[in-house]
Protein backbone atom coordinates (compact mmCIF):
# COMPACT_ATOMS: atom_id res chain seq x y z
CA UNK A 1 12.28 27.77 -11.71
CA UNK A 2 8.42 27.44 -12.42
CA UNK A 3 9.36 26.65 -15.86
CA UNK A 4 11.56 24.10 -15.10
CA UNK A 5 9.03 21.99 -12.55
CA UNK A 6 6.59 22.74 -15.99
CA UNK A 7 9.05 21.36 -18.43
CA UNK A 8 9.78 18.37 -16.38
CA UNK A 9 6.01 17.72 -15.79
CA UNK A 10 5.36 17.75 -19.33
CA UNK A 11 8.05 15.56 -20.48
CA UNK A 12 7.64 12.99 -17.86
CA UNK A 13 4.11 12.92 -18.93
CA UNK A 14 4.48 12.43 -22.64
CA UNK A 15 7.55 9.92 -22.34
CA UNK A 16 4.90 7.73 -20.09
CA UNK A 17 2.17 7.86 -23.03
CA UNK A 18 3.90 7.05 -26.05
CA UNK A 19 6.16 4.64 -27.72
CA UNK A 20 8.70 4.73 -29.80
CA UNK A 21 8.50 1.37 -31.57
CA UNK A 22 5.81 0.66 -34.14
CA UNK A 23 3.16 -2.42 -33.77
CA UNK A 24 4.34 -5.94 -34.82
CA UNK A 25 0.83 -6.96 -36.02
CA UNK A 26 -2.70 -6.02 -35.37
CA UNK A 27 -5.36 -8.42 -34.04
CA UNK A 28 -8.45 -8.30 -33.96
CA UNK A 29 -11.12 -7.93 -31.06
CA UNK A 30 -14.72 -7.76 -30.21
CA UNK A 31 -15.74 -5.19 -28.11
CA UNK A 32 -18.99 -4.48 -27.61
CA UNK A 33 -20.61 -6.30 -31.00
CA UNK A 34 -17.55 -4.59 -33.22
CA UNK A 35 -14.72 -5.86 -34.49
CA UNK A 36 -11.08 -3.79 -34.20
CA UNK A 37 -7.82 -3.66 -35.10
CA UNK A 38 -5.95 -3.80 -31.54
CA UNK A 39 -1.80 -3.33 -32.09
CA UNK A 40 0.62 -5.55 -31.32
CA UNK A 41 3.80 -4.83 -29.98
CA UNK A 42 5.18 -7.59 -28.56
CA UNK A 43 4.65 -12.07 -28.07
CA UNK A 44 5.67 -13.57 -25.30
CA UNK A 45 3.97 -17.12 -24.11
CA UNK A 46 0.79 -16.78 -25.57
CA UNK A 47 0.40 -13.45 -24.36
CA UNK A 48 0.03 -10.24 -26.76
CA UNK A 49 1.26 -6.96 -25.17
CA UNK A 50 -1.08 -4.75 -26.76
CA UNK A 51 -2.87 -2.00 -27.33
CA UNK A 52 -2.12 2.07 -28.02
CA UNK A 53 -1.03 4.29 -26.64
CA UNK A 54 -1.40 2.47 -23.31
CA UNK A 55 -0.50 -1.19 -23.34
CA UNK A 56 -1.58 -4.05 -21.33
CA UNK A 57 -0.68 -7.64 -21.54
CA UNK A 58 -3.55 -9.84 -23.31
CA UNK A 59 -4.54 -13.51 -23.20
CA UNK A 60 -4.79 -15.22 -26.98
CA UNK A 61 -8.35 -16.09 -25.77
CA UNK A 62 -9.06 -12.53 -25.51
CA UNK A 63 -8.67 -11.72 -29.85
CA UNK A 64 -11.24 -13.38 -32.20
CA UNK A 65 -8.07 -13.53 -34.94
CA UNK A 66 -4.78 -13.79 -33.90
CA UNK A 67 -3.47 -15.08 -37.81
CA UNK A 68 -1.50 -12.11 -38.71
CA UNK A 69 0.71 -12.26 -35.51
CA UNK A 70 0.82 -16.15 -35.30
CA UNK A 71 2.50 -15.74 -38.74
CA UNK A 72 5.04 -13.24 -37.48
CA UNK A 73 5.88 -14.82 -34.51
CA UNK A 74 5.18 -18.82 -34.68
């Protein structure tokens, strides 16, 4: 039974975490005086769900480049 409430744990944890579908695009951000790749997995509005392996819906004003996505998706 232990194992079980263990198994389930562990599954609902990693299903939570990661995705199954590859980025669209990558963008890229400043953070902190750097520039980085953020992941794209999804347009919708001017909005960019992004991010890995926890994502988070961000505004276009939020990326320095958003070309490679604006391409994709026009």
């Amino acid at each position: 039974m232990k194992n079980i409430i263990y198994l389930i744990a562990i599954v609902i944890t990693i299903s939570g975490c990661a995705s199954n579908t590859p980025p669209v695009c990558y963008n890229k951000a400043k953070i902190f005086n750097a520039v980085y790749d953020i992941a794209i997995f999804k347009k919708e509005n001017e909005k960019y769900l992004a991010g890995y392996p926890f994502h988070t819906w961000a505004d276009k004003s939020q990326f320095i480049d958003t070309s490679s996505c604006d391409i994709l998706n026009p």
